[in-house]
Protein backbone atom coordinates (compact mmCIF):
# COMPACT_ATOMS: atom_id res chain seq x y z
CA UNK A 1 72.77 115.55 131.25
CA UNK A 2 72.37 113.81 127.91
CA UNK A 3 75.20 112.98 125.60
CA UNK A 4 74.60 112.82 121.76
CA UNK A 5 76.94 111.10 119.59
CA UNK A 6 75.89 112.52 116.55
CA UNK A 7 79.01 111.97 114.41
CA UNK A 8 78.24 107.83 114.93
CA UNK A 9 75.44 107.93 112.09
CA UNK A 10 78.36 109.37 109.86
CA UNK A 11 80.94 106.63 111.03
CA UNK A 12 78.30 103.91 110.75
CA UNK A 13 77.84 104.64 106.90
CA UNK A 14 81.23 104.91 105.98
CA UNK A 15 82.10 101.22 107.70
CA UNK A 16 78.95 99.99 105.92
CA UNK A 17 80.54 101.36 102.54
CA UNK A 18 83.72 99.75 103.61
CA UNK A 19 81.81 96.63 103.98
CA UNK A 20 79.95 96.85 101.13
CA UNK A 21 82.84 97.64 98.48
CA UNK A 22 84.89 94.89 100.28
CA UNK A 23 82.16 92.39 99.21
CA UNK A 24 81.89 94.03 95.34
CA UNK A 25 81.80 91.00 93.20
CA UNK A 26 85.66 90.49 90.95
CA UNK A 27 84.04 92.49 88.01
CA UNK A 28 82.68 95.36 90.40
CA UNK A 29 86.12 95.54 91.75
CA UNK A 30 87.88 95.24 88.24
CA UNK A 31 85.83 98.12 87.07
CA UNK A 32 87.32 100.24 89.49
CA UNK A 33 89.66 102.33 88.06
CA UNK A 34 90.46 104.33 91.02
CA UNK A 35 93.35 102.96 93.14
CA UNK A 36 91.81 104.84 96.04
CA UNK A 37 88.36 103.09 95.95
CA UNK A 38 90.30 99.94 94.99
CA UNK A 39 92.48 100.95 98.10
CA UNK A 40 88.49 101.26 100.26
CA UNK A 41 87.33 98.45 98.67
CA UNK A 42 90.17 96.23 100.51
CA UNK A 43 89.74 97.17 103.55
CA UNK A 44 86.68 95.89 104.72
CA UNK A 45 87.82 94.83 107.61
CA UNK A 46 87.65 97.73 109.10
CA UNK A 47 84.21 98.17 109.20
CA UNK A 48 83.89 94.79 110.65
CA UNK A 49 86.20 96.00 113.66
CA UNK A 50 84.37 99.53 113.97
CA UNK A 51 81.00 97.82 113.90
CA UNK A 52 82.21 95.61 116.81
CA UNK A 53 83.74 98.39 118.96
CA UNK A 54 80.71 100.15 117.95
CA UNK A 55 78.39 97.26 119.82
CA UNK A 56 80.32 97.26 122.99
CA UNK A 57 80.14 101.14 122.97
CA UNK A 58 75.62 101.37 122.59
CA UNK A 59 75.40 98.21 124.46
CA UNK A 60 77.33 100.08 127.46
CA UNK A 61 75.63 102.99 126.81
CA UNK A 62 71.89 102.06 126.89
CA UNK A 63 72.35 98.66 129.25
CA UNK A 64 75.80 98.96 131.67
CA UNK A 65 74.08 100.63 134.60
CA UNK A 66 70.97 98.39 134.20
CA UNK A 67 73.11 95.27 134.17
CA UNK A 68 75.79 96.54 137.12
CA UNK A 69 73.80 94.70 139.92
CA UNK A 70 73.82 91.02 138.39
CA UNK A 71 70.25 89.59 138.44
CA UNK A 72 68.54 86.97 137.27
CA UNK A 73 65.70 87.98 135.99
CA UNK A 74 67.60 91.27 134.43
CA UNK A 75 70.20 89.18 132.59
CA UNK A 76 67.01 87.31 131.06
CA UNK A 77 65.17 90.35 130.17
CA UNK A 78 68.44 91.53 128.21
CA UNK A 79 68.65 88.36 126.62
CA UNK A 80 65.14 88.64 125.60
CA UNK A 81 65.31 92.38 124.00
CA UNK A 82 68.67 91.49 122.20
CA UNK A 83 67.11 88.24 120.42
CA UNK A 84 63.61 90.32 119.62
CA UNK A 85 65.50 92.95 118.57
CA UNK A 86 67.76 90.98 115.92
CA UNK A 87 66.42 87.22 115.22
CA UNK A 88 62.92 88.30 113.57
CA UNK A 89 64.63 90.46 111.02
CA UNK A 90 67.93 88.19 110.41
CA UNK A 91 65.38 85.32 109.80
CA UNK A 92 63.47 87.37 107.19
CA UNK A 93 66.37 87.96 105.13
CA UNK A 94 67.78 84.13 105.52
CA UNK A 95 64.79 82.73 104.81
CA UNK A 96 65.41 82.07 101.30
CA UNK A 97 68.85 80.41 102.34
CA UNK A 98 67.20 78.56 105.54
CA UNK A 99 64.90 77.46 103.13
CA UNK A 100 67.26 76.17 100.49
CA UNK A 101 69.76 74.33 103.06
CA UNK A 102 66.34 72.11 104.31
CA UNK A 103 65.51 71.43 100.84
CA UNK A 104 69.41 70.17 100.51
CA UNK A 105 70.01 68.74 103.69
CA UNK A 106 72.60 71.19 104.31
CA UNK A 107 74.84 70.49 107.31
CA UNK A 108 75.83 74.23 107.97
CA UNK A 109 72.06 74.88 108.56
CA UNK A 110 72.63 74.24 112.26
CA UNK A 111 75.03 75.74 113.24
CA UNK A 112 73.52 78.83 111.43
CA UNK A 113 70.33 79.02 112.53
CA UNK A 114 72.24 78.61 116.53
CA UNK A 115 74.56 80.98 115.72
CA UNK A 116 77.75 79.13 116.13
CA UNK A 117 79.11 79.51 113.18
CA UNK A 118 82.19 81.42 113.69
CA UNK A 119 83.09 78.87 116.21
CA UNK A 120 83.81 76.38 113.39
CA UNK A 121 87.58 75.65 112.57
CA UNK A 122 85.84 75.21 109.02
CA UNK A 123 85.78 78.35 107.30
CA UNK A 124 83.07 76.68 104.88
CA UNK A 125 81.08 76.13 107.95
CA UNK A 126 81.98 79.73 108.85
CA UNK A 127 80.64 81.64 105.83
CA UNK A 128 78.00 78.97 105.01
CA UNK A 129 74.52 79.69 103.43
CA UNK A 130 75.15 83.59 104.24
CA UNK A 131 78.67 84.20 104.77
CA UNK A 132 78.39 87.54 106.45
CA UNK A 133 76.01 86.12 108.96
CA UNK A 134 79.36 84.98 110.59
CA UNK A 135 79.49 88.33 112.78
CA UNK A 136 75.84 87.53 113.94
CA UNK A 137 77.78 84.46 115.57
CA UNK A 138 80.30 87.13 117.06
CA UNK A 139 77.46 89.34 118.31
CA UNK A 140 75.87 86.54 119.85
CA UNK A 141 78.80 86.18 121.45
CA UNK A 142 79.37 90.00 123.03
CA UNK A 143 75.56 89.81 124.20
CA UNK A 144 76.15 86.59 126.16
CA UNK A 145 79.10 87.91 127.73
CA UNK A 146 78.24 91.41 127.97
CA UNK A 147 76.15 91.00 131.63
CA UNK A 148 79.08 89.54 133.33
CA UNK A 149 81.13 91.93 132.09
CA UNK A 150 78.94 94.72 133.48
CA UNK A 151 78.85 92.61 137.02
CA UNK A 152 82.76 92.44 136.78
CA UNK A 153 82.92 96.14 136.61
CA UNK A 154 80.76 97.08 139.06
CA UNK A 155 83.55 97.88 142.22
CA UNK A 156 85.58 100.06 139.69
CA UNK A 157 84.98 103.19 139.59
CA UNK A 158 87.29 106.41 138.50
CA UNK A 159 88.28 108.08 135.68
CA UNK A 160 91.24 106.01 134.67
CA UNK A 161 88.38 102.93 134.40
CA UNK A 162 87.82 104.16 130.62
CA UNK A 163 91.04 103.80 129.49
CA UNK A 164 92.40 101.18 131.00
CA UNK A 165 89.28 99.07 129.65
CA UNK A 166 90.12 100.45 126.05
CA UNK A 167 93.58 99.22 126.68
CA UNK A 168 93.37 96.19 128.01
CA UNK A 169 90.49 95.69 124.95
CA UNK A 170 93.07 95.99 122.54
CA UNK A 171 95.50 93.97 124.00
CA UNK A 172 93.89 90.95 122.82
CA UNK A 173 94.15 91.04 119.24
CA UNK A 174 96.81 92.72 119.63
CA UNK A 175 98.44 89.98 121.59
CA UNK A 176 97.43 87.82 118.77
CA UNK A 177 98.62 89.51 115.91
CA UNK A 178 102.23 89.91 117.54
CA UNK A 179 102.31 85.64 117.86
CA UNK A 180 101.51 85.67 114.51
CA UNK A 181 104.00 88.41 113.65
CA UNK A 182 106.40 86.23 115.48
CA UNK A 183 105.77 83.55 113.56
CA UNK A 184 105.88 84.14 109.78
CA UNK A 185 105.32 80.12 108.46
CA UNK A 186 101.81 80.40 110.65
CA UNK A 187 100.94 84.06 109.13
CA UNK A 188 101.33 82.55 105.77
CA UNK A 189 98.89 79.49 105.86
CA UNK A 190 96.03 80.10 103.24
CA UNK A 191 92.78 81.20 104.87
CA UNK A 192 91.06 77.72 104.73
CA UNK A 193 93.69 75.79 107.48
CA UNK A 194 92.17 75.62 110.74
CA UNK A 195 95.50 77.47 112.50
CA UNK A 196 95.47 80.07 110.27
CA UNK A 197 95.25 84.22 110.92
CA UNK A 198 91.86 84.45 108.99
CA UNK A 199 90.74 81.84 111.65
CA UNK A 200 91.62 82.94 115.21
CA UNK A 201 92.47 86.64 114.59
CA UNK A 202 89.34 87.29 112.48
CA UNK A 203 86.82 85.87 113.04
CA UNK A 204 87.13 83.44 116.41
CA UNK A 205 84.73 85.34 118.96
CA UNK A 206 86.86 85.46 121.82
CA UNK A 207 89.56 87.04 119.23
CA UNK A 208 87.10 89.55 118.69
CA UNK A 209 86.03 90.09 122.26
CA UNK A 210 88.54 93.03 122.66
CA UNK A 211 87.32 95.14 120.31
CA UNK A 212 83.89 94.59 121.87
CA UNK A 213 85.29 95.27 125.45
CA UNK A 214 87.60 98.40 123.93
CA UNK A 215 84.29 100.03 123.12
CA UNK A 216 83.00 99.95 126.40
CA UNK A 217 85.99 101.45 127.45
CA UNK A 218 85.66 104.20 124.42
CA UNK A 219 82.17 104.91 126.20
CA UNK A 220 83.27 105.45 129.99
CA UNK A 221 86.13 107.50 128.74
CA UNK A 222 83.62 109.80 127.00
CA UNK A 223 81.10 109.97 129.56
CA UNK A 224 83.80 110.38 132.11
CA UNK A 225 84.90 113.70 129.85
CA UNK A 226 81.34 114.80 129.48
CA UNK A 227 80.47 114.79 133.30
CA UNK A 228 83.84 116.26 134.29
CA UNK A 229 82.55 119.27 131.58
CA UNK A 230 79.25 119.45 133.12
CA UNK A 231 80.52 119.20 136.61
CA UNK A 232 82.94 122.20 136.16
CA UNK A 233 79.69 124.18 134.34
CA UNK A 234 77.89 123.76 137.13
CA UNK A 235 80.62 124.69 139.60
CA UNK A 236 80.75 128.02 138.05
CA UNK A 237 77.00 128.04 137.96
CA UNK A 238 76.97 127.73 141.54
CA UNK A 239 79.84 130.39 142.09
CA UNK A 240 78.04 132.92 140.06
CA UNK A 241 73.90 132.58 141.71
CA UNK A 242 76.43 132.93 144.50
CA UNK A 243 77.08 136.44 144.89
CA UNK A 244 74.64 138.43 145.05
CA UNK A 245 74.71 142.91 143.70
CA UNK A 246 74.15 143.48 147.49
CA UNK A 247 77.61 141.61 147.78
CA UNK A 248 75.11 139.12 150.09
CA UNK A 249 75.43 134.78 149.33
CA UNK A 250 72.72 132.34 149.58
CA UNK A 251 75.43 129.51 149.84
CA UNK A 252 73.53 126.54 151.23
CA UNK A 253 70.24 127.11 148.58
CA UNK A 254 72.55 127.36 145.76
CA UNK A 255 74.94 124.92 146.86
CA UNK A 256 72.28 122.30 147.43
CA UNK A 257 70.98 122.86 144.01
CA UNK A 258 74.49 122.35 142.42
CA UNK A 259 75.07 119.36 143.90
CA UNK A 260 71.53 117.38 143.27
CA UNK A 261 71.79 118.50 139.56
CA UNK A 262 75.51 117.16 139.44
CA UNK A 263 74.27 113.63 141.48
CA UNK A 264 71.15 113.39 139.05
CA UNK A 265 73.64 114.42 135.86
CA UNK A 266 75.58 111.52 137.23
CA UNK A 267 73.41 108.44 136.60
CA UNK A 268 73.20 106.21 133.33
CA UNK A 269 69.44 105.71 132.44
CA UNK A 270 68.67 103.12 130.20
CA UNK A 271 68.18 105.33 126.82
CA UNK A 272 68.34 103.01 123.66
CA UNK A 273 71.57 104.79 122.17
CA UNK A 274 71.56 102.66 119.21
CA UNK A 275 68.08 103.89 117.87
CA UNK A 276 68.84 107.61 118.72
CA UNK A 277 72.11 108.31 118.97
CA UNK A 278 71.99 109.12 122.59
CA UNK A 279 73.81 107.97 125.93
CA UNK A 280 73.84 109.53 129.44
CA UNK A 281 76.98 108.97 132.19
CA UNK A 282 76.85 105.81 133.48
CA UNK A 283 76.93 105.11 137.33
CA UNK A 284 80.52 104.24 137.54
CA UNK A 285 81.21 107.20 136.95
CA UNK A 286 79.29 108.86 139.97
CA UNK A 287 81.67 111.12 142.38
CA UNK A 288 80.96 111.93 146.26
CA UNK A 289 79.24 114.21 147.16
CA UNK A 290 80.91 117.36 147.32
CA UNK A 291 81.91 118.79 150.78
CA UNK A 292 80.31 121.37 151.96
């Protein structure tokens, strides 16, 4: 069975708008008129979270079965694909700024070409040379993490695993923005101090590691709903090659066919969802096999 997520190409460009009109320069934003885009505009952030539920959801889509069983060798190949896939281009389009910051002697140029940036309690560190290369920092963060997460869920299986996952994800910044509720002098310290919001709610890594792990859960919960749909399809498949005009089953010969389709429907194969917007039911999600 393969799942499409069709609607995520549609989702993607509206949090890259967000993004976008959240970066407008002050006489881009002063020439909107509209309170409504100047309402988008502000809320950038909100791409930035979608975009980072969004890479826990393909990254558990195309690699959570692959990475269940933790290996050696299969934690370095994912590594390996994540870096190939990203690094080449990212150091295209820095390499006027990479270039600049060696010309300068620029001290944020290591810790943004190593992609620890967002670990700084220095925002100027943070957003230096290319300041939106700060969630590169983040991502760099989910990939490292994301095999040990897969290992960790490996026992748990069932259909409450989803949500609980998307819960617990959420939890954390949550958890953070309720401190910070709690404590109004702390909420109000300008973005630059080193114990402010700006710092550990948005853009500290681990801050952002819920969001990352609530859209793994997002993905189990839909795959869960998609082989439950597929499961009952087939079940009433099965009932119906059943019977026969003569009145006259062939029980076992359907019944075996049911159930291989539902084991093989079952099974997460590593499909690159990112690049074409597909995913298939991952393995934690496989049921017995029905009695017979």
């Amino acid at each position: 069975m393969l799942l499409r997520f069709n609607n995520l190409t549609a989702a993607r460009f509206v949090a890259a708008l967000l993004v976008f009109f959240h970066h407008s320069s002050p006489l881009e934003y002063e020439a909107m008129t509209n309170p409504l885009w100047k309402n988008f505009a502000n809320n950038g952030h909100v791409g930035v979270s979608f975009f980072f539920i969004l890479s826990g959801f393909v990254l558990a889509a195309s690699n959570l079965d692959k990475l269940g069983r933790m290996s050696f060798s299969g934690t370095l190949s994912f590594y390996w694909k994540r870096i190939a896939r990203i690094v080449p281009l990212w150091l295209v389009v820095s390499a006027p700024f990479i270039l600049k910051a060696i010309q300068t002697d620029d001290p944020n140029l290591v810790p943004f070409l190593t992609f620890t940036q967002a670990w700084s309690s220095d925002v100027f560190v943070s957003f230096g040379l290319l300041a939106v290369a700060w969630t590169l920092s983040v991502e760099m963060f989910f990939y490292l993490t994301f095999p040990f997460i897969a290992a960790a869920l490996r026992p748990f299986k069932g259909r409450a695993l989803g949500p609980i996952l998307t819960l617990l994800g959420l939890m954390i910044p949550a958890a953070g923005a309720l401190y910070y509720w709690l404590n109004p002098d702390m909420a109000a310290l300008f973005f630059p101090d080193p114990n402010s919001s700006h710092r550990w709610l948005y853009r500290f890594p681990v801050a952002r590691l819920g969001e990352f792990i609530a859209g793994i859960g997002i993905f189990l919960t839909i795959a869960r709903c998609n082989a439950d749909g597929a499961r009952q399809q087939h079940h009433w498949t099965g009932r119906i090659h059943n019977c026969t005009p003569d009145g006259h089953g062939h029980d076992g010969e359907d019944q075996h066919h049911v159930d291989h389709s539902l084991r093989g429907d079952l099974h997460l194969h590593g499909a690159d969802a990112c690049a074409d917007g597909k995913a298939r039911p991952a393995r934690h999600l496989e049921t017995a096999h029905p009695a017979r």
